[in-house]
Protein backbone atom coordinates (compact mmCIF):
# COMPACT_ATOMS: atom_id res chain seq x y z
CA UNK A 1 4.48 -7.83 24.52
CA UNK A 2 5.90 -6.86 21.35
CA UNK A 3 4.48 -8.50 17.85
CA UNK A 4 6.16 -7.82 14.41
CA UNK A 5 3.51 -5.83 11.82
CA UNK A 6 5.14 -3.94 8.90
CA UNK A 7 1.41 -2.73 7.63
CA UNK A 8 -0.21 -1.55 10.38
CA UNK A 9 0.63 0.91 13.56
CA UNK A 10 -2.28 0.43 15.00
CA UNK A 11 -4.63 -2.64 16.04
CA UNK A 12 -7.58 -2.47 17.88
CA UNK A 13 -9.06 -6.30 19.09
CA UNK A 14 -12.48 -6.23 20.80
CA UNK A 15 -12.43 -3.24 22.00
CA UNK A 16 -14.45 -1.95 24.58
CA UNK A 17 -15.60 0.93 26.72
CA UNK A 18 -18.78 0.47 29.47
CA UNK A 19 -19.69 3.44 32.06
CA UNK A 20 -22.36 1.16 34.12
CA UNK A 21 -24.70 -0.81 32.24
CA UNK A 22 -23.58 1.89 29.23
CA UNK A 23 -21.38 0.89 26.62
CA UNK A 24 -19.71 3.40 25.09
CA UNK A 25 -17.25 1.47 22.50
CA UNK A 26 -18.50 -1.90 22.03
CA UNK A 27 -16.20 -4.66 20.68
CA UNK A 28 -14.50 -2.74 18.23
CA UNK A 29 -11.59 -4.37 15.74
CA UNK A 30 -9.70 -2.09 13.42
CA UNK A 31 -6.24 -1.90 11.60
CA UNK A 32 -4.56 1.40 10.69
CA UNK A 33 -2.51 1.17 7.84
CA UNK A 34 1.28 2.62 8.42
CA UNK A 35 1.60 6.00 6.20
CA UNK A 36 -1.83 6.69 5.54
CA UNK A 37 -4.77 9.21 6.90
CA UNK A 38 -7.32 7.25 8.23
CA UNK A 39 -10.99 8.72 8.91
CA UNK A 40 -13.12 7.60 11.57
CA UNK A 41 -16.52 9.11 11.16
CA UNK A 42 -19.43 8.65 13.09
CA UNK A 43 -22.72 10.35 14.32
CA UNK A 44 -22.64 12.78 17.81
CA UNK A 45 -21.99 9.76 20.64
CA UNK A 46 -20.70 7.37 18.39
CA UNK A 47 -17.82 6.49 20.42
CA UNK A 48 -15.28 7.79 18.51
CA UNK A 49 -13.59 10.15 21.03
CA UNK A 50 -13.61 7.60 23.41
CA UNK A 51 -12.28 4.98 21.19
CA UNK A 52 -9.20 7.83 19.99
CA UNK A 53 -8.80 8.50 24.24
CA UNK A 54 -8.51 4.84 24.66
CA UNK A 55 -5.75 4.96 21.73
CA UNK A 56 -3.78 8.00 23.18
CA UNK A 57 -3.88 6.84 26.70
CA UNK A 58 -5.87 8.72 27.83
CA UNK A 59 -8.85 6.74 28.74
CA UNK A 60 -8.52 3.06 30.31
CA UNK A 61 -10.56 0.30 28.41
CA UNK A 62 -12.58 -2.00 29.93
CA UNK A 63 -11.40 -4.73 28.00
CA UNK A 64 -9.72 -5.51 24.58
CA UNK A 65 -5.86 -4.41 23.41
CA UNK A 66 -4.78 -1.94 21.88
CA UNK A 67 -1.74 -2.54 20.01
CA UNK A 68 0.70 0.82 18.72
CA UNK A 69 3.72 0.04 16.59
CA UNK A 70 3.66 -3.72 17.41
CA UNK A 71 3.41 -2.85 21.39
CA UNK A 72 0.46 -3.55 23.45
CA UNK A 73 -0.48 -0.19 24.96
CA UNK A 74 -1.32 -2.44 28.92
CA UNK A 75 1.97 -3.49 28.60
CA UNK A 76 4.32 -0.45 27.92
CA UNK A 77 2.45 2.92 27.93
CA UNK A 78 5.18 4.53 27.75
CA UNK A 79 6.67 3.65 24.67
CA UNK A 80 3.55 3.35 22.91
CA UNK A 81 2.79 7.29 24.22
CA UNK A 82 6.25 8.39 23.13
CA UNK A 83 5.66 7.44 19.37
CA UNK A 84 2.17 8.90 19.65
CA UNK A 85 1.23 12.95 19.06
CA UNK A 86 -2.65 14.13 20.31
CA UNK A 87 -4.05 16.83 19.27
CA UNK A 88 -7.68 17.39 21.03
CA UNK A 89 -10.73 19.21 19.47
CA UNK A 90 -9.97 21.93 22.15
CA UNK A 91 -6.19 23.13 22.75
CA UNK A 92 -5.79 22.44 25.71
CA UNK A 93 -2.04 24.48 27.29
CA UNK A 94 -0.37 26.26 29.65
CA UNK A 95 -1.89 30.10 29.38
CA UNK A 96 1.24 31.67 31.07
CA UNK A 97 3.61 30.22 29.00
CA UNK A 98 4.92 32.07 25.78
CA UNK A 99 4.42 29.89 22.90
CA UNK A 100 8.54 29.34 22.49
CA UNK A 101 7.67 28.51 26.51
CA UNK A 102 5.91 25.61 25.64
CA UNK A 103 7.14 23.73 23.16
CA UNK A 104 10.54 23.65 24.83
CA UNK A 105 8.58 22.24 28.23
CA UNK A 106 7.11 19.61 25.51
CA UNK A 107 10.86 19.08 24.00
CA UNK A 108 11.78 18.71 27.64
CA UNK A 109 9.23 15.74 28.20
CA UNK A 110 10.38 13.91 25.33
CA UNK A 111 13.68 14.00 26.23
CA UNK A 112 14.90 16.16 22.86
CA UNK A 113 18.64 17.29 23.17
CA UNK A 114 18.72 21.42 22.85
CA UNK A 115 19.67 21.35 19.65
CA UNK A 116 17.27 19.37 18.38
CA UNK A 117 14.14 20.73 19.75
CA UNK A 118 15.11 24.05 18.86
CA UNK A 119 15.87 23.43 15.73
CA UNK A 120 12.48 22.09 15.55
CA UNK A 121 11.00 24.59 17.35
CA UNK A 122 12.47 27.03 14.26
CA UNK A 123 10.63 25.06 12.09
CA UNK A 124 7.87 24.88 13.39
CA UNK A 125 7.07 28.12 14.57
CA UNK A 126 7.78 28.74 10.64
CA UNK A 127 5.46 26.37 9.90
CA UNK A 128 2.29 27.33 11.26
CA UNK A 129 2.87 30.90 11.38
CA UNK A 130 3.66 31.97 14.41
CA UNK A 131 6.80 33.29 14.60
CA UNK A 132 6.32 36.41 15.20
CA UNK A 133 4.03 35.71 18.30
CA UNK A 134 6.40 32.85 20.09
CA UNK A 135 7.36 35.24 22.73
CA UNK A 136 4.14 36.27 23.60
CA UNK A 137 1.81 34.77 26.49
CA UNK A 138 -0.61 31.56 25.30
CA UNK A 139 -3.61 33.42 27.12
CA UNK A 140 -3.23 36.49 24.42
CA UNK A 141 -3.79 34.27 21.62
CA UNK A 142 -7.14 33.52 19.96
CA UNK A 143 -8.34 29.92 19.79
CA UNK A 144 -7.46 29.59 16.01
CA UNK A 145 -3.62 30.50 17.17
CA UNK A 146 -3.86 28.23 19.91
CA UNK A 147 -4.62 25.42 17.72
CA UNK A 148 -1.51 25.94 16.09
CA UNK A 149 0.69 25.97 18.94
CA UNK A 150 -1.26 22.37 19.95
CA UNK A 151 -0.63 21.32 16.49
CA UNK A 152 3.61 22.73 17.13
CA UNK A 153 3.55 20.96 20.03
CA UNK A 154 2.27 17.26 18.64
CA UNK A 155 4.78 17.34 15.78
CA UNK A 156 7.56 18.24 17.50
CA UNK A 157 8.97 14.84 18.99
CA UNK A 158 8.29 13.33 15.05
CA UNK A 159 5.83 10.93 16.41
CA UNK A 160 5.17 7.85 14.15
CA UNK A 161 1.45 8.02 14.90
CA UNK A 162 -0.85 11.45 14.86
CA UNK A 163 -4.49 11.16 16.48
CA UNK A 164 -6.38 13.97 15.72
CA UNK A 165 -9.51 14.71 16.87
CA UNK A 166 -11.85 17.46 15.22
CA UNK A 167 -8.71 19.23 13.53
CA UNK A 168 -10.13 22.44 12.03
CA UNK A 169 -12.00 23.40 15.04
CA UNK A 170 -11.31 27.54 15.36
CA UNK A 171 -8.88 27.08 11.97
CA UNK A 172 -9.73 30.21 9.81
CA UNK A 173 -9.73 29.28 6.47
CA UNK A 174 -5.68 29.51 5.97
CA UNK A 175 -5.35 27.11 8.53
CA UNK A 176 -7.77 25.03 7.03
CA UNK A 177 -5.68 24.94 3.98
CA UNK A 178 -2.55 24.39 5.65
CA UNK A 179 -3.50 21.53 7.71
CA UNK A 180 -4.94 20.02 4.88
CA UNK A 181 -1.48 20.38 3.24
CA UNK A 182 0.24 19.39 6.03
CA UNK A 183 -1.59 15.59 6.34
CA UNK A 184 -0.40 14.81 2.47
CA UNK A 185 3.11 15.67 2.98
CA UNK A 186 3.31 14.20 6.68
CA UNK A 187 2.46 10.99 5.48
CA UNK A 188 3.31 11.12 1.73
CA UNK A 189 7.07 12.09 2.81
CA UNK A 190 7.52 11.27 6.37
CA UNK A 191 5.58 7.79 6.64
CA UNK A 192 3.18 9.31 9.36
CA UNK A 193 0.31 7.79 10.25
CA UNK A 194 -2.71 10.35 10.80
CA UNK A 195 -5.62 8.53 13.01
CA UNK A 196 -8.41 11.63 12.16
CA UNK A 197 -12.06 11.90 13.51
CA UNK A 198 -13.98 14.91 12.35
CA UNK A 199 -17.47 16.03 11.33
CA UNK A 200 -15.92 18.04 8.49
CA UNK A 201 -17.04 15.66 5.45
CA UNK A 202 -15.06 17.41 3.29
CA UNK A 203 -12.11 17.28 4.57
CA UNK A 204 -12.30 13.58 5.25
CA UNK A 205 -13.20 12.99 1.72
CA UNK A 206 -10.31 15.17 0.45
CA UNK A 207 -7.92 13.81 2.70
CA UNK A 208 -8.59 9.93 3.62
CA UNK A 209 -7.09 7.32 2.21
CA UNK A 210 -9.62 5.04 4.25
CA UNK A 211 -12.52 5.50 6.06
CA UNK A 212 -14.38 3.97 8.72
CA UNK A 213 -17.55 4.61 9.75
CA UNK A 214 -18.91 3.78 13.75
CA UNK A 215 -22.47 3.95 14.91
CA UNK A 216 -23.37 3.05 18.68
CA UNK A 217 -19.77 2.09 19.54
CA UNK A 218 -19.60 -0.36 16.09
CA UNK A 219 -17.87 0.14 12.51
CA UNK A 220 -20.58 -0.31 10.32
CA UNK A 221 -18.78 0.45 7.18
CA UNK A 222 -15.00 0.80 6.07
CA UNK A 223 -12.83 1.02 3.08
CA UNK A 224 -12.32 3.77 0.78
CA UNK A 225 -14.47 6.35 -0.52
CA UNK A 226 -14.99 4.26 -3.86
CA UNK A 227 -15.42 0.89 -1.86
CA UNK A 228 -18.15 2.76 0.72
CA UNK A 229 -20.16 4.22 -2.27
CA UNK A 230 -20.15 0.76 -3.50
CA UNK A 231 -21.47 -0.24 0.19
CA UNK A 232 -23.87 2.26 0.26
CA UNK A 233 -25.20 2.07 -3.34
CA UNK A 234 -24.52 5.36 -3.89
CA UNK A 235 -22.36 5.33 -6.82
CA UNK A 236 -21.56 8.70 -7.63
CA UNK A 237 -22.24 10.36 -3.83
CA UNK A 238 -20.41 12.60 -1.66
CA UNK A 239 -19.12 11.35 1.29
CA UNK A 240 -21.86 13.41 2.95
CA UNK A 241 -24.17 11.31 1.40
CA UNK A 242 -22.64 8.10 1.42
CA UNK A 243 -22.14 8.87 5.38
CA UNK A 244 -26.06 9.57 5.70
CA UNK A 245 -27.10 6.76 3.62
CA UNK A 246 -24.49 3.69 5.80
CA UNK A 247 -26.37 5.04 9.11
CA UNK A 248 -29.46 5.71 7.82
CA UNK A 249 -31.39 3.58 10.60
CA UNK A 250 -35.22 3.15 11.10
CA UNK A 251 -36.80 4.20 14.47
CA UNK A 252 -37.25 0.65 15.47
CA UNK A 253 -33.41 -0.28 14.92
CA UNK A 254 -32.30 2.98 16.87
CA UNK A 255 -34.64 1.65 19.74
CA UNK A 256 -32.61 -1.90 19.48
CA UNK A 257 -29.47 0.26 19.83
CA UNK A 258 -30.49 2.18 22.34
CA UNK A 259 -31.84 -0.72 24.43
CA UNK A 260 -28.55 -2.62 24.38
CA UNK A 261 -26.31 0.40 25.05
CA UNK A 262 -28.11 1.03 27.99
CA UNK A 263 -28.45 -2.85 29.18
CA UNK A 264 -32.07 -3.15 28.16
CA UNK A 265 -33.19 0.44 30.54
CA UNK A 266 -35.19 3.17 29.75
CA UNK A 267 -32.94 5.77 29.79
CA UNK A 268 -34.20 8.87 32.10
CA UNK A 269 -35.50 11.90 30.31
């Protein structure tokens, strides 16, 4: 299934994510514009990494489509996987490979010609930094430098969508910059998408272009920071307190939510 969308690489219809009588992601619709960094915020259990697993592959929905670069994900996972980069909020690689090590084996599963990936490689090695460290053994490296090689290893094929999930996670500072940096110019001169989830308000707010908001496996709010200050009626608020004020909930509403999450149960204590 194939379907022709020159604004969007991504479209989520009624999506949804149960574990029992939970539900994790509950009905959720969303459009990700092409060339843009998108924000999807939300509270601790949200459903936000679930709904980005879902996107990457990684997790199965229980029902709904998923559709990446006009191809349902149900009906060619490969494809839609080959035009997609991850990176996780914990790096997650092969500790007795050298850094070089692994982002050939990554060039390898992509199917890059030699020249290619290590020309890419090069670059990207450059890039982040690490240069001078891609000949030595993953397990040596802190968690900061292994976030880098995760981040390496994502870019490398030139994927048309980037879902990243808590970013800056073990970033010192100069990584925080970089990255930062590096989401303009991936989309401002490469047309990358960048699907982002992170509890880092400021960063969102410096580098959305849209934002949406999920609370108990819903988007409450979305739009851009001006449109969701409007929403929120806080005119001239951060995004820290335009977040707080959108799910804001009394104690009785978080009982409603809680109730149908967990198909009208008392959860145990």
């Amino acid at each position: 299934m194939t379907e022709q969308n020159s604004e969007h690489i991504v479209s989520l219809r009624k999506l949804r994510k149960q574990y029992g009588s939970f539900t994790a992601v509950d009905g959720l619709n969303l459009e990700v514009p092409i060339g843009k960094v998108f924000g999807v915020l939300g509270p601790n259990g949200a459903g936000k990494t679930t709904s980005l697993k879902m996107i990457t592959g990684l997790l199965e929905p229980t029902s709904g489509t998923i559709i990446i670069d006009g191809v349902d994900t149900s009906v060619d996972p490969t494809y839609t996987k080959s035009v997609t980069g991850f990176i996780p909020d914990r790096p997650y690689v092969y500790d007795k490979l050298t850094a070089f090590e692994y982002l050939r084996f990554i060039g390898g599963l992509y199917h890059m010609s030699g020249e290619h990936a290590a020309r890419r490689i090069k670059e990207l090695l450059e890039l982040f930094e690490i240069s001078e460290w891609a000949d030595g053994l993953i397990e040596s490296f802190s968690h900061g430098m292994k976030q880098r090689v995760v981040f390496a290893g994502a870019l490398l094929p030139e994927p048309k969508l980037l879902v990243v999930d808590e970013p800056m996670v073990g970033l010192d500072p100069k990584g925080h910059r970089l990255v930062k940096k590096l989401f303009k110019s991936l989309t401002e001169e490469d047309g990358m998408t960048i699907l982002l989830s992170t509890h880092t308000l400021e960063v969102a707010e410096e580098v959305c272009d849209e934002i949406a908001i999920v609370n108990h496996g819903k988007i409450v709010a979305q739009g851009s920071l001006s449109e969701l200050r409007e929403k929120s009626g806080e005119d001239d608020g951060s995004l820290e307190q335009v977040f707080l004020k959108i799910t804001e909930e009394s104690k009785q509403e978080r009982d409603n939510a809680v109730s149908q999450r967990f198909g009208n149960t008392e959860p145990e204590v």
